[in-house]
C-alpha atoms as a PDB file:
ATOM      1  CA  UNK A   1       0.000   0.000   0.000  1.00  0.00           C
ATOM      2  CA  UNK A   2       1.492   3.051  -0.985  1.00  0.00           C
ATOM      3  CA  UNK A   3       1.321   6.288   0.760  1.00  0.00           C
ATOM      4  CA  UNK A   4       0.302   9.942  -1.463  1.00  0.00           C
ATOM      5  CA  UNK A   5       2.554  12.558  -0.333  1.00  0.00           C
ATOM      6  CA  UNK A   6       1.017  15.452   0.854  1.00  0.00           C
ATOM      7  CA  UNK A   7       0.533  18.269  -1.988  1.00  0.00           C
ATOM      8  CA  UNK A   8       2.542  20.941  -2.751  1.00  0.00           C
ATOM      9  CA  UNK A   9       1.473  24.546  -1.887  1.00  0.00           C
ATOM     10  CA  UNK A  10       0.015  26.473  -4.730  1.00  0.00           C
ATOM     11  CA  UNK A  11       1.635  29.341  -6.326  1.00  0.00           C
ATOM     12  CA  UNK A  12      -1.014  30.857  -8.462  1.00  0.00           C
ATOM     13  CA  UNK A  13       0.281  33.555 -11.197  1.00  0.00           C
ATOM     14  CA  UNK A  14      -1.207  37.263  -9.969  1.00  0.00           C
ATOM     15  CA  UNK A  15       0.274  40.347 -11.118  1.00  0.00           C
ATOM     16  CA  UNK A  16      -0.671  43.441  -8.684  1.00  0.00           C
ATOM     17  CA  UNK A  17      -1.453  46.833 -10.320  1.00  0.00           C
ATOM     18  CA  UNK A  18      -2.575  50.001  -9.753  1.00  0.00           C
ATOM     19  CA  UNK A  19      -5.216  50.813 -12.369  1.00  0.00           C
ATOM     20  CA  UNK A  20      -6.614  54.184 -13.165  1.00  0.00           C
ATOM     21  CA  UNK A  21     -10.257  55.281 -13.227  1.00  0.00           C
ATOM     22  CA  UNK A  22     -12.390  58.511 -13.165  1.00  0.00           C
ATOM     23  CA  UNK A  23     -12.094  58.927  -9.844  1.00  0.00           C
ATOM     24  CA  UNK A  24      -8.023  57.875  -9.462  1.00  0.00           C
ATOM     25  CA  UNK A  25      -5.918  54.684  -9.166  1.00  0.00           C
ATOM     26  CA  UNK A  26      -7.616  51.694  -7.976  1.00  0.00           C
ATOM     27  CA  UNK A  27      -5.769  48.777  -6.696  1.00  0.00           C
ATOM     28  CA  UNK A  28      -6.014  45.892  -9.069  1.00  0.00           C
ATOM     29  CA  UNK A  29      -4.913  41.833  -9.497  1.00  0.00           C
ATOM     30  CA  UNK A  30      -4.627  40.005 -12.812  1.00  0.00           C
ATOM     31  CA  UNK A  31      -5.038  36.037 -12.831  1.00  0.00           C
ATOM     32  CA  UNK A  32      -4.561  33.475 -15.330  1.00  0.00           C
ATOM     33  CA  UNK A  33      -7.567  31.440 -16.004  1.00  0.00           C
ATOM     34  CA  UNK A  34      -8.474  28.338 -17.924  1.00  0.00           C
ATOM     35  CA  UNK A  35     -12.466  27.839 -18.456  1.00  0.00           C
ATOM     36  CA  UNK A  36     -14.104  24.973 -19.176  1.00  0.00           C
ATOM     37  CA  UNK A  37     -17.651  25.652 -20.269  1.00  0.00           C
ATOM     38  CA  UNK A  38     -20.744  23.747 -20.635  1.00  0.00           C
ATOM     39  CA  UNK A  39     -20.059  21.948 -17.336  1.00  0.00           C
ATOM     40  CA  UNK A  40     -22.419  20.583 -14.492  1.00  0.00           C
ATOM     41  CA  UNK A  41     -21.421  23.327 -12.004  1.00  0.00           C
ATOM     42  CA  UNK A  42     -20.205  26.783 -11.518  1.00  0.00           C
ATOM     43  CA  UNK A  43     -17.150  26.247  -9.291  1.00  0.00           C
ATOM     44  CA  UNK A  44     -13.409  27.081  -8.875  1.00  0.00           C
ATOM     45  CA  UNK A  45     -11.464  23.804  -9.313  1.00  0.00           C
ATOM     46  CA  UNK A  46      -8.304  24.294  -7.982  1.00  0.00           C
ATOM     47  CA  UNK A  47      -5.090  25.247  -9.574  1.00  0.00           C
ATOM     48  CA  UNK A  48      -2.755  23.888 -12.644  1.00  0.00           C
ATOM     49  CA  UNK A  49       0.357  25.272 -14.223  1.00  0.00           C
ATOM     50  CA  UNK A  50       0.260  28.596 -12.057  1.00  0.00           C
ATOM     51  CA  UNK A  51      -3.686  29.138 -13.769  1.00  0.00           C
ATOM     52  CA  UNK A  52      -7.010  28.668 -11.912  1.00  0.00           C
ATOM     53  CA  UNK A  53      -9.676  26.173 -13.352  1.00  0.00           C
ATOM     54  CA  UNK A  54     -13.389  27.388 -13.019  1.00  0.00           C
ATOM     55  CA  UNK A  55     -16.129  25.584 -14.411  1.00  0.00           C
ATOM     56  CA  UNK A  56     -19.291  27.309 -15.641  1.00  0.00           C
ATOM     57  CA  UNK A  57     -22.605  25.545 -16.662  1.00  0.00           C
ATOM     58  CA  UNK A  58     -23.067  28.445 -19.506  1.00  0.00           C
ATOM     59  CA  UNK A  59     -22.207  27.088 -23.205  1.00  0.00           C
ATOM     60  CA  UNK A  60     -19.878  29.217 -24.700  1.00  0.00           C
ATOM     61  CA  UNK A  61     -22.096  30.715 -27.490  1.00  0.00           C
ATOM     62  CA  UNK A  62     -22.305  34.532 -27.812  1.00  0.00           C
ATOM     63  CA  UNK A  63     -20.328  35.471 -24.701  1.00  0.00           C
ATOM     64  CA  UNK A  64     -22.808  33.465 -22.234  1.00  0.00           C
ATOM     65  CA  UNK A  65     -19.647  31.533 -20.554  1.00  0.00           C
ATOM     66  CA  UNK A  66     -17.613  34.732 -20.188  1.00  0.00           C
ATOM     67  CA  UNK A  67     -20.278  36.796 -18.661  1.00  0.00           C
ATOM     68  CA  UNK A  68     -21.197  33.626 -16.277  1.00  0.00           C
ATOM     69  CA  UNK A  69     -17.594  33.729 -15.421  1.00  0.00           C
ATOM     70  CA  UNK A  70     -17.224  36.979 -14.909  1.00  0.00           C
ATOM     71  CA  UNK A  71     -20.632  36.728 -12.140  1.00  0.00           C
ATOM     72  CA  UNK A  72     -19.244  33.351 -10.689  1.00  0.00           C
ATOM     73  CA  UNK A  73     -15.504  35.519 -10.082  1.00  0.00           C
ATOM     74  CA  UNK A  74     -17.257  38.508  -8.525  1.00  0.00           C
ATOM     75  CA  UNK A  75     -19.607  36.874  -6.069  1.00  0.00           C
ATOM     76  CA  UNK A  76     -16.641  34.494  -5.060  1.00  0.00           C
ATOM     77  CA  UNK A  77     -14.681  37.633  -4.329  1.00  0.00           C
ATOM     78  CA  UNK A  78     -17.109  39.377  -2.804  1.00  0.00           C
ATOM     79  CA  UNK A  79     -16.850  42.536  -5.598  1.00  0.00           C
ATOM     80  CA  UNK A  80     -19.372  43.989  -8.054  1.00  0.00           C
ATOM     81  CA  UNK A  81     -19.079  42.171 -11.474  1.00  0.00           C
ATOM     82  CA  UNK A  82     -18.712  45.665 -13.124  1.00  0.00           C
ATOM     83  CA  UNK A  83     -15.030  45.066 -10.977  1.00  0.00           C
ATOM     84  CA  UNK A  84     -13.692  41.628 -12.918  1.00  0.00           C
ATOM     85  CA  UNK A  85     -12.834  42.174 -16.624  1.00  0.00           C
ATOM     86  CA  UNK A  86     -11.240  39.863 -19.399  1.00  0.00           C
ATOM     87  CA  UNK A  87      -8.390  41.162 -20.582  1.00  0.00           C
ATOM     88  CA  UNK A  88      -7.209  38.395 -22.984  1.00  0.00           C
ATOM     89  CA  UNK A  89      -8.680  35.327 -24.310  1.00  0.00           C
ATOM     90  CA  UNK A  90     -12.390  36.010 -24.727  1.00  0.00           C
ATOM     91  CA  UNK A  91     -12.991  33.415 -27.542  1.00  0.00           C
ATOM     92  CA  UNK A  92     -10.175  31.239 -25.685  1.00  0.00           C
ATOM     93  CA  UNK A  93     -10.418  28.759 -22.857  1.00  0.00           C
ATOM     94  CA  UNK A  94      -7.435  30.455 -21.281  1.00  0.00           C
ATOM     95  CA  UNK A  95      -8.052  33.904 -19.996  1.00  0.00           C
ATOM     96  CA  UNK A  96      -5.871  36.720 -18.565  1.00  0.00           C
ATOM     97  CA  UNK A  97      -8.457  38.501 -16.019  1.00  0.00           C
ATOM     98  CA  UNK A  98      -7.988  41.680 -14.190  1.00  0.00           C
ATOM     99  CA  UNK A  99     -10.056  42.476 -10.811  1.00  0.00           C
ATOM    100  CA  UNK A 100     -10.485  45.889  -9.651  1.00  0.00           C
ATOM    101  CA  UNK A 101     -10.716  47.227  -6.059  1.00  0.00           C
ATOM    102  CA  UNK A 102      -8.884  44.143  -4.276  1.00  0.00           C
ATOM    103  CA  UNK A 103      -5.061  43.683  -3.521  1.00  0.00           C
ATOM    104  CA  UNK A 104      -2.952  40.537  -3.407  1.00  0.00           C
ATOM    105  CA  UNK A 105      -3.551  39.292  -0.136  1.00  0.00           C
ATOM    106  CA  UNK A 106      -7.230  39.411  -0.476  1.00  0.00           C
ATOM    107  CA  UNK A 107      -7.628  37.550  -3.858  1.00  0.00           C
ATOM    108  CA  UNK A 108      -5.134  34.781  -1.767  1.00  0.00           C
ATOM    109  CA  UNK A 109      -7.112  34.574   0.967  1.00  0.00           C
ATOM    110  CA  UNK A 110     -10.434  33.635  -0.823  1.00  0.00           C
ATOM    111  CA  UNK A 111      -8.835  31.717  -3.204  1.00  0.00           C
ATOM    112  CA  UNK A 112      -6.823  30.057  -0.840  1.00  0.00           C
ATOM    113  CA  UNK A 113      -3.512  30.543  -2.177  1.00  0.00           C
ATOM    114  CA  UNK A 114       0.161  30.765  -0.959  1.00  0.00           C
ATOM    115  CA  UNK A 115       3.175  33.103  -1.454  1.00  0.00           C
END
């Protein structure tokens, strides 16, 4: 009987940036994403090659999976959805996103993410 060693802590890629809107600079985090679409669920999987997997039930037809990702990202984080935007890879299942109005620390707390 063999024995699984324990898992490695994840290091998820997030740039921090200070972004600049009408009313002045804004803290701001990008993350890598990769989205699979038409799935059972709307969930955050869990973390490969420094990107996070999410899941969304929404087919991706006409921008229904991006804008279902963009709701399941900002309830998760607790920030309007107005807040999370796609930066790169809107017809693509991997996605640079960028959310405004949250630092570092915050996005690793909820996500549950270290260093």
């Amino acid at each position: 009987m063999s024995r699984r060693a324990a898992a490695p802590p994840v290091r998820l890629e997030i740039e921090r940036h200070l972004r600049w809107r009408d009313d002045g600079f804004v803290p701001s985090v990008k993350i890598l994403l990769r989205v699979q679409a038409s799935a059972r669920h709307n969930e955050l999987v869990g973390f490969r090659e420094g990107a996070l997997i999410v899941r969304v039930t929404a087919p991706a037809i006409d921008g229904r999976a991006n804008e279902s990702l963009r709701r399941l990202l900002a309830k998760r984080l607790r920030v309007p959805t107005s807040a999370v935007t796609i930066v790169r890879g809107h017809r693509s299942r991997d996605k640079l996103i960028e959310i405004d109005g949250l630092d570092r620390s915050s996005v690793d707390k909820v996500l549950g993410v270290v260093g």
